[in-house]
N, C-alpha and C. Protein backbone atom coordinates (compact mmCIF):
# COMPACT_ATOMS: atom_id res chain seq x y z
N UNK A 1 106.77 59.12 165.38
CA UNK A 1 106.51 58.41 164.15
C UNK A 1 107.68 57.46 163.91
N UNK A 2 107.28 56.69 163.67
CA UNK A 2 108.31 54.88 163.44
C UNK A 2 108.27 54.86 162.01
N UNK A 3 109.19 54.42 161.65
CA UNK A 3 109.16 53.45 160.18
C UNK A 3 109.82 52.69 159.69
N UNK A 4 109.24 51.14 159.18
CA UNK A 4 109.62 50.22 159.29
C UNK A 4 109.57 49.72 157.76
N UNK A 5 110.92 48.90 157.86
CA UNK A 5 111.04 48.19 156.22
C UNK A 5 110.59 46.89 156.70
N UNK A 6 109.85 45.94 155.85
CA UNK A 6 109.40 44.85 155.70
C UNK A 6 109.84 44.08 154.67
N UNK A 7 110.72 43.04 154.12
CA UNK A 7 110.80 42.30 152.95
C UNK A 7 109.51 41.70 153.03
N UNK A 8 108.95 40.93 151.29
CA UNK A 8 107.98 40.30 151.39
C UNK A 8 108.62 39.10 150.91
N UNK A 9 107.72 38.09 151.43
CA UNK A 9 108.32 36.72 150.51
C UNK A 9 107.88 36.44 149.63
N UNK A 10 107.27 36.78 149.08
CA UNK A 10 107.88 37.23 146.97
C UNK A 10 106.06 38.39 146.84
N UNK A 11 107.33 38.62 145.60
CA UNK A 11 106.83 39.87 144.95
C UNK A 11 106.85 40.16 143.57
N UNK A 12 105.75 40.11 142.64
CA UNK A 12 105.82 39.84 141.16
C UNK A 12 104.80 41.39 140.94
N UNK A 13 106.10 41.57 140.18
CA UNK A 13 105.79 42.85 138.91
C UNK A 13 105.91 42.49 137.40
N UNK A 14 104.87 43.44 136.99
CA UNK A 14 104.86 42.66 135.53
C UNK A 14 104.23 44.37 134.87
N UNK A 15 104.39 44.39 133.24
CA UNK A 15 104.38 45.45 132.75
C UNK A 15 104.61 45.69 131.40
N UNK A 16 104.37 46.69 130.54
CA UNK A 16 104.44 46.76 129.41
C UNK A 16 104.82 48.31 128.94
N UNK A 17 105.70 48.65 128.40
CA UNK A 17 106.11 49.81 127.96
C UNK A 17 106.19 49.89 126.18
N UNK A 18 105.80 51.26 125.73
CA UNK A 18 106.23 51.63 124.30
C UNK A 18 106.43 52.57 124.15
N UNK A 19 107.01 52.89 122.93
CA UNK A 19 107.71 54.54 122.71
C UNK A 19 107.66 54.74 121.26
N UNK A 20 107.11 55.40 120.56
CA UNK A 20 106.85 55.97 119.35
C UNK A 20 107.59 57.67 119.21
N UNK A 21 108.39 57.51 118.25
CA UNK A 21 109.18 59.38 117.89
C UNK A 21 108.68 59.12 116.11
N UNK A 22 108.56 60.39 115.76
CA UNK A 22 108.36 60.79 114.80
C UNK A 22 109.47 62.19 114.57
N UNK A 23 110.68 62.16 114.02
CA UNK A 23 111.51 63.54 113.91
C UNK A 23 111.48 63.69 112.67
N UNK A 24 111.52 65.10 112.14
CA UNK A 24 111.91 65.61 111.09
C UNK A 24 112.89 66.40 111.90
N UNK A 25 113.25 67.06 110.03
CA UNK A 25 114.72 68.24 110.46
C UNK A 25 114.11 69.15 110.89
N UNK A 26 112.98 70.08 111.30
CA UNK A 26 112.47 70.66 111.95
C UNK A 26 111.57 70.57 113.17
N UNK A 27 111.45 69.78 113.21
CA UNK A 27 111.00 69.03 114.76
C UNK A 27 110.61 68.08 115.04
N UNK A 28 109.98 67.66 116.04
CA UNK A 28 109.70 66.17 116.27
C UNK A 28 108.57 65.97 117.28
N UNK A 29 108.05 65.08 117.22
CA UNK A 29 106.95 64.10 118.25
C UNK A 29 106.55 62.85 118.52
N UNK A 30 106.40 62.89 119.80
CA UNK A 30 106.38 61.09 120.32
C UNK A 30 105.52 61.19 121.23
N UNK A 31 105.10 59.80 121.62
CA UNK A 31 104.14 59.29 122.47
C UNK A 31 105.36 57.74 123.26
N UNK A 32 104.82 57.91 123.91
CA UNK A 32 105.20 56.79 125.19
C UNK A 32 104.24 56.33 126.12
N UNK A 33 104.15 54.91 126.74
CA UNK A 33 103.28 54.72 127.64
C UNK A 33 104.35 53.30 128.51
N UNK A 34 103.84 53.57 129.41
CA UNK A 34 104.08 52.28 130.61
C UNK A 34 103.21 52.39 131.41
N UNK A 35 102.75 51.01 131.77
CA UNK A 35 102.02 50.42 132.47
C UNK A 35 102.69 49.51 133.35
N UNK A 36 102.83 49.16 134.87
CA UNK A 36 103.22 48.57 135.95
C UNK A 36 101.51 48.09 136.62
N UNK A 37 102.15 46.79 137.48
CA UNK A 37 101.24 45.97 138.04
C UNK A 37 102.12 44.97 139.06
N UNK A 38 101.69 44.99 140.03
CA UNK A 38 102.16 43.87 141.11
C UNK A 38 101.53 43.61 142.12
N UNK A 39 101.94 42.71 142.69
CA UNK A 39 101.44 41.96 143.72
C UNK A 39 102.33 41.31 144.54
N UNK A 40 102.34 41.37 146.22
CA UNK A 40 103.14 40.45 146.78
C UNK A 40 102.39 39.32 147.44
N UNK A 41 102.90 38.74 147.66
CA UNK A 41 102.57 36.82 148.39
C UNK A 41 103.49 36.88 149.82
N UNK A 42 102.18 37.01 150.83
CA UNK A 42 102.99 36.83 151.77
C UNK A 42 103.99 35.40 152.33
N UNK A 43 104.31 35.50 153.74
CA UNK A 43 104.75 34.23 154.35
C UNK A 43 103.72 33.20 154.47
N UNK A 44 102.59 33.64 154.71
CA UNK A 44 101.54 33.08 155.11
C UNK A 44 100.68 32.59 153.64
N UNK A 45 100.97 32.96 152.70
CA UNK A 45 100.49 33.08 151.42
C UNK A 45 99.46 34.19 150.54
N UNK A 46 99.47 34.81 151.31
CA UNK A 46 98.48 35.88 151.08
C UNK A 46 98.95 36.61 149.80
N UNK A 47 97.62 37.03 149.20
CA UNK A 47 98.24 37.89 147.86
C UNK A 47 97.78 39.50 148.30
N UNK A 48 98.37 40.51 147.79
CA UNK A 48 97.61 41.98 148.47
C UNK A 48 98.40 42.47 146.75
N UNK A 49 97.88 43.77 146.58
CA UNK A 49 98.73 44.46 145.69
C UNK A 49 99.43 45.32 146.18
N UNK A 50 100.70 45.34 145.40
CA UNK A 50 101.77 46.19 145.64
C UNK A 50 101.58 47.34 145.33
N UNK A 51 101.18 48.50 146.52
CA UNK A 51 101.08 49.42 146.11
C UNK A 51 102.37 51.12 146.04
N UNK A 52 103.34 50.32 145.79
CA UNK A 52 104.44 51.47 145.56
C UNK A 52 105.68 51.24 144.19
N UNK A 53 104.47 50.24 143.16
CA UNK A 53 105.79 50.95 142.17
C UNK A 53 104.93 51.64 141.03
N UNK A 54 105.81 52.55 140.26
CA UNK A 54 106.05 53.20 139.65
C UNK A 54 104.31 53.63 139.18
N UNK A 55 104.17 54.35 138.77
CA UNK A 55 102.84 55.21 138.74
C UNK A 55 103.19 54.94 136.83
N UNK A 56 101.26 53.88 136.32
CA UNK A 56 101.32 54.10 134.67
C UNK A 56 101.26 55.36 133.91
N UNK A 57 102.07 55.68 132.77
CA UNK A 57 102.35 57.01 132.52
C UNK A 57 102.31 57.02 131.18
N UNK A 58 101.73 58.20 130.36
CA UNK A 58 101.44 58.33 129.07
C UNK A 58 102.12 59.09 129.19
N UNK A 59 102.56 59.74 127.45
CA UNK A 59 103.84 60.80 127.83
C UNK A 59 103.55 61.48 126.18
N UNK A 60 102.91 62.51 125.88
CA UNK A 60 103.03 63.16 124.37
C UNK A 60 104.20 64.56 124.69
N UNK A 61 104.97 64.23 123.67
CA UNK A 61 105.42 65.23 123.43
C UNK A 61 106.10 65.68 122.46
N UNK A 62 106.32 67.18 121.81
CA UNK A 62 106.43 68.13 120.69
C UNK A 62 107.44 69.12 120.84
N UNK A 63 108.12 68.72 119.97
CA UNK A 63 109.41 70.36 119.85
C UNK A 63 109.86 70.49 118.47
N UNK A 64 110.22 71.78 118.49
CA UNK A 64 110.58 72.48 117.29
C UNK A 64 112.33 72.66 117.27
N UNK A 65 112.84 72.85 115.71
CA UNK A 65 114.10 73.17 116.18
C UNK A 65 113.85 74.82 115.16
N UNK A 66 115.57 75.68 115.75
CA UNK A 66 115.51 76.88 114.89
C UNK A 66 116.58 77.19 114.70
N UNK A 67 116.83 77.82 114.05
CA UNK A 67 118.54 78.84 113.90
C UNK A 67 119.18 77.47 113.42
N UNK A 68 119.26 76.53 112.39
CA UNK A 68 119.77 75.89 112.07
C UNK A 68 120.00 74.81 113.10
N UNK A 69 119.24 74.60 113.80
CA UNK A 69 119.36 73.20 114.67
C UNK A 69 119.65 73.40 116.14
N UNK A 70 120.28 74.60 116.08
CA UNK A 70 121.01 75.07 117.26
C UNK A 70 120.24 75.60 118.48
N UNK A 71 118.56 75.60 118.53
CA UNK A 71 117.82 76.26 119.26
C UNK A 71 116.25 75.13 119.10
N UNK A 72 116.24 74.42 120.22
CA UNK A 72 114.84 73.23 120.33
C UNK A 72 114.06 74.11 121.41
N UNK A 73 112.64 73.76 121.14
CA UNK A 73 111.80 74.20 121.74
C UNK A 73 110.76 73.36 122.27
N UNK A 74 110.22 72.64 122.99
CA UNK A 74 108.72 72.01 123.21
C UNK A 74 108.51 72.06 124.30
N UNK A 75 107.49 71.22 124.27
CA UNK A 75 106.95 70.45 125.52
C UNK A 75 106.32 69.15 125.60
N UNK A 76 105.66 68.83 126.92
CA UNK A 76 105.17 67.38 127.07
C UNK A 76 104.23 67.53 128.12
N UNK A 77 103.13 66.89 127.33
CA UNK A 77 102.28 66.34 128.85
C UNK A 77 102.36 65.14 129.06
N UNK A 78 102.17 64.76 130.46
CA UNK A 78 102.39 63.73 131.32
C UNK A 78 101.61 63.47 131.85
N UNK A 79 100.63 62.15 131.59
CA UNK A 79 99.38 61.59 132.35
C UNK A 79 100.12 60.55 133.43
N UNK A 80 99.81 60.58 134.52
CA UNK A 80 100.60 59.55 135.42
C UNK A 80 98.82 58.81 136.14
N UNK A 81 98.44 57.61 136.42
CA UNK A 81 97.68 56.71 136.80
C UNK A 81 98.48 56.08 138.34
N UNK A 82 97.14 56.30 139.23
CA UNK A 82 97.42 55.72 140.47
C UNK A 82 97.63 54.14 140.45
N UNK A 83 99.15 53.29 141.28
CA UNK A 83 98.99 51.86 141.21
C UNK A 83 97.67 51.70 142.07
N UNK A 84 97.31 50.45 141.08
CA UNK A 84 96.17 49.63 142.25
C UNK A 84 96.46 49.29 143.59
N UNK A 85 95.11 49.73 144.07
CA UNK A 85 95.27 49.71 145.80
C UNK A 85 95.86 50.30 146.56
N UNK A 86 96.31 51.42 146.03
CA UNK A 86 97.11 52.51 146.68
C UNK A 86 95.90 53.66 146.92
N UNK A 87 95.60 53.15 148.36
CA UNK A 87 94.53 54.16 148.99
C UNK A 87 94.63 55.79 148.71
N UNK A 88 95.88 56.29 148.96
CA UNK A 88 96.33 58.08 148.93
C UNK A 88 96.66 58.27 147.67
N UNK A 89 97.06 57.36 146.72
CA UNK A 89 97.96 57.82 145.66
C UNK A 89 96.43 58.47 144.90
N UNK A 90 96.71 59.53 143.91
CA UNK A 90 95.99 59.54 142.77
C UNK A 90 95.81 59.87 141.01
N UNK A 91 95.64 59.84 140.26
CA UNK A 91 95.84 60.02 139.31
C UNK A 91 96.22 61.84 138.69
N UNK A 92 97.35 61.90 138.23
CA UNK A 92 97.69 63.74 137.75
C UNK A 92 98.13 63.34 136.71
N UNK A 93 97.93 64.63 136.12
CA UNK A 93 98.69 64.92 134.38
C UNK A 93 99.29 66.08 135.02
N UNK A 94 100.92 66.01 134.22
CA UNK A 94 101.50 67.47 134.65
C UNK A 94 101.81 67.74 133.16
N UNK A 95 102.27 69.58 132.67
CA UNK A 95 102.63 69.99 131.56
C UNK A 95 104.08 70.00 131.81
N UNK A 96 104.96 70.24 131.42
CA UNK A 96 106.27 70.83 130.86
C UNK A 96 106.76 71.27 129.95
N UNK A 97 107.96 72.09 130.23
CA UNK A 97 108.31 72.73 128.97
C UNK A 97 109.86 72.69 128.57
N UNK A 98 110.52 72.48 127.85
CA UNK A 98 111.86 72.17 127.79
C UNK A 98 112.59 73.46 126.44
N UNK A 99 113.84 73.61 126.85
CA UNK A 99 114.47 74.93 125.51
C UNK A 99 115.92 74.14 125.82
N UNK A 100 116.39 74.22 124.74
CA UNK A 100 118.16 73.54 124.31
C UNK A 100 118.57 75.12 123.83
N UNK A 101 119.38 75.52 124.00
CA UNK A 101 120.68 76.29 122.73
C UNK A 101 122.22 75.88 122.77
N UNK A 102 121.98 75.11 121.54
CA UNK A 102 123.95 74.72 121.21
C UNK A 102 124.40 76.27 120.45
N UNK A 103 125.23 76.74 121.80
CA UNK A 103 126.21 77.85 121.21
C UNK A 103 127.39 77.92 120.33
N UNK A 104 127.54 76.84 121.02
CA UNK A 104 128.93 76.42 120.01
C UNK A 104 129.44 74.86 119.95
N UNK A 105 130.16 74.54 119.14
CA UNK A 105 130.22 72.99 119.37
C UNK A 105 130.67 72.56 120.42
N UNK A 106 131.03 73.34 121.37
CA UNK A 106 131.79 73.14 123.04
C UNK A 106 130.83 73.62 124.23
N UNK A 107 129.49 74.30 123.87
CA UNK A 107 128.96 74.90 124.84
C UNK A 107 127.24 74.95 124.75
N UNK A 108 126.61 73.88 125.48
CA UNK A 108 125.20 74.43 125.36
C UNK A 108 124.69 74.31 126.41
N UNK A 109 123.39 75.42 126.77
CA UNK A 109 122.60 75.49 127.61
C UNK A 109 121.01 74.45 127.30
N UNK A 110 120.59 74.21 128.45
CA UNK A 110 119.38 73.34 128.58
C UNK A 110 118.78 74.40 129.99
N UNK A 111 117.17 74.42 129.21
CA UNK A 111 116.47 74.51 130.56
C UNK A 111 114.74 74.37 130.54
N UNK A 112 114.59 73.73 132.00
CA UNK A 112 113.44 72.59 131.80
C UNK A 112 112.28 73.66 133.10
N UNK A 113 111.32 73.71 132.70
CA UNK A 113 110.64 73.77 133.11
C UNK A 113 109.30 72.36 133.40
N UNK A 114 109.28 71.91 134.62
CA UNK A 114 108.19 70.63 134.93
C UNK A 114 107.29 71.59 136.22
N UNK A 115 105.82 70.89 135.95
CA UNK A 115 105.01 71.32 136.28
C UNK A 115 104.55 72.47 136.76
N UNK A 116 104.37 72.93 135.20
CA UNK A 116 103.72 75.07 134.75
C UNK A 116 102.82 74.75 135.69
N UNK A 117 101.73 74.41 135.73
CA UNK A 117 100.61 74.53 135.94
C UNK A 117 100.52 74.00 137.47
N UNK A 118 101.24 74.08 138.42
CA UNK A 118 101.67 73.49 140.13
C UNK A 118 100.58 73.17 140.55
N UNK A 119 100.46 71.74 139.91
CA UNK A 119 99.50 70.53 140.48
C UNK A 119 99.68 70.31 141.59
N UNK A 120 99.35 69.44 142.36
CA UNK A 120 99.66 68.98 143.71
C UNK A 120 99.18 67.49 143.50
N UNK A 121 100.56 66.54 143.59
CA UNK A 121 100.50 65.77 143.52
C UNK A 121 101.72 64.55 144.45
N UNK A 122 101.09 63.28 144.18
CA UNK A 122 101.96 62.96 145.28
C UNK A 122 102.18 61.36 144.60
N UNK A 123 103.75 61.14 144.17
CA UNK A 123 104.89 59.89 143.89
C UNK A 123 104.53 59.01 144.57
N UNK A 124 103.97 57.99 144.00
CA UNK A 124 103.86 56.63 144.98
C UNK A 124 105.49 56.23 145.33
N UNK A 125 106.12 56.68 144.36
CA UNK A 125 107.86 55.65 145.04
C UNK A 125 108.36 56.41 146.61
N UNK A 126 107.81 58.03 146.23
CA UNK A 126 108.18 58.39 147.16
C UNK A 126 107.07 58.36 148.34
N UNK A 127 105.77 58.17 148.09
CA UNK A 127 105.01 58.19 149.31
C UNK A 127 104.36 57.15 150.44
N UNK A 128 104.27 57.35 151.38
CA UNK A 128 103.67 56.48 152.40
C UNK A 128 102.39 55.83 152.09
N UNK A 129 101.87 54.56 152.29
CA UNK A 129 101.01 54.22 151.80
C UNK A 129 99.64 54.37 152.83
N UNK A 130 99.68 54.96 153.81
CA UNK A 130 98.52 55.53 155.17
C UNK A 130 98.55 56.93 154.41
N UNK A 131 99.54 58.14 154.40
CA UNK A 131 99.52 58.97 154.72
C UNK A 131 100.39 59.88 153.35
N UNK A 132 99.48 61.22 152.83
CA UNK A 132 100.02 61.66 151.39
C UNK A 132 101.53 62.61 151.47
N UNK A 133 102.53 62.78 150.89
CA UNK A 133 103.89 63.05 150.91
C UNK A 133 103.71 63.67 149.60
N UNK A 134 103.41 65.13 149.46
CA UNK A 134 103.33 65.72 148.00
C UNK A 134 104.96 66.12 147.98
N UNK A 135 104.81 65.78 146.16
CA UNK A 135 106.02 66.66 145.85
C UNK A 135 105.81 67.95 145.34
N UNK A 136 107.36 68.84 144.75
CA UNK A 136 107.22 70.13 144.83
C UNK A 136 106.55 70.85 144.11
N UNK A 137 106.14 71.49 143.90
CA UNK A 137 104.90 72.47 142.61
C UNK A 137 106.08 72.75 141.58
N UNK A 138 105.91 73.86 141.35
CA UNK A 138 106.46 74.21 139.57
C UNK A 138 108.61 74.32 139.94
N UNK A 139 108.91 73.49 138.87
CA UNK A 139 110.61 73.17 138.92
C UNK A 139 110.75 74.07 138.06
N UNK A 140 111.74 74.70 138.54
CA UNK A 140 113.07 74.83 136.86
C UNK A 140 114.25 74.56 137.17
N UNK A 141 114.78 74.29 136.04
CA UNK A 141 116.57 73.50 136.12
C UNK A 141 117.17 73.90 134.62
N UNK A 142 118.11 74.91 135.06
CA UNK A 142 118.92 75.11 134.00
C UNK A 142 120.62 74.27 134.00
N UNK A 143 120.71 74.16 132.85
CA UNK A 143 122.33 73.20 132.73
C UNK A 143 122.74 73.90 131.76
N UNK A 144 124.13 73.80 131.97
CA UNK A 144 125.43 74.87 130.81
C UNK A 144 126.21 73.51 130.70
N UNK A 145 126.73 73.15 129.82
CA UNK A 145 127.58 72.16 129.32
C UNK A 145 128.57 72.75 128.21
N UNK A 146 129.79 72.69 129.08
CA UNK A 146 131.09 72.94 127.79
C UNK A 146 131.87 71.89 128.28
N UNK A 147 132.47 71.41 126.35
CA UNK A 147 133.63 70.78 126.22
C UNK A 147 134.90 71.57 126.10
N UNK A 148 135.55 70.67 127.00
CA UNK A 148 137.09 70.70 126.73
C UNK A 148 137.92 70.01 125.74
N UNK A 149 139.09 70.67 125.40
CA UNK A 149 139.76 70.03 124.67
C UNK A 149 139.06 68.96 122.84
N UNK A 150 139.38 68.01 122.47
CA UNK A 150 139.08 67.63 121.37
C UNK A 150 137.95 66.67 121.49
């Protein structure tokens, strides 16, 4: 198996993104969306669509706070849309789930749970455009963060 980079002689992306939050002191919710679109122009002049950027993505999501601020809770679903003309790519929604605790003003934990529900799905940035390259089923990632000093 070979693989080869190609520049094109030009390449126009174009797109539209928004982001809506709604927070109170007890929790919060937002919506987000982006939309991507391109096309390259060959040497020869040819137009084809670009089929490896970024996958259009809706994004709701909801969390709670508790213990005086110090403890967030939610989640988010994630609608992701195949780019045009991307033969393998296809359209997934994944869930997630996210938890904060600030222990102290020097020390908090984060931890994320992405895709509960181990879709099988596959990243146009990261995938081949013949042939499907899934990514991993259900993540978790925990982070501890302490400050030092002042």
């Amino acid at each position: 198996m070979c693989f080869q980079y190609q520049n094109f002689a030009k390449a126009k992306i174009h797109g539209f993104e928004m982001e809506g939050v709604y927070d109170a002191a007890w929790g919060f919710a937002g919506l987000s969306a982006s939309f991507t679109d391109g096309h390259t122009i060959s040497y020869e002049g040819e137009r084809a669509d670009l089929v490896t950027v970024p996958s259009s993505q809706v994004t709701g999501q909801l969390g709670f706070r508790f213990l005086e601020d110090r403890l967030t809770i939610g989640g988010e679903v994630q609608y992701n849309g195949k780019p045009q003309g991307n033969a393998v790519a296809k359209d997934y929604t994944l869930v997630n789930a996210f938890a904060s605790y600030q222990a102290s003003d020097n020390f908090k934990v984060d931890f994320r749970a992405d895709n509960l529900f181990d879709v099988k799905y596959a990243n146009p940035l990261n995938a081949s455009t013949t042939s499907v390259v899934y990514e991993p089923g259900v993540t978790l990632k925990l982070a501890a963060t302490m400050r030092f000093g002042g």
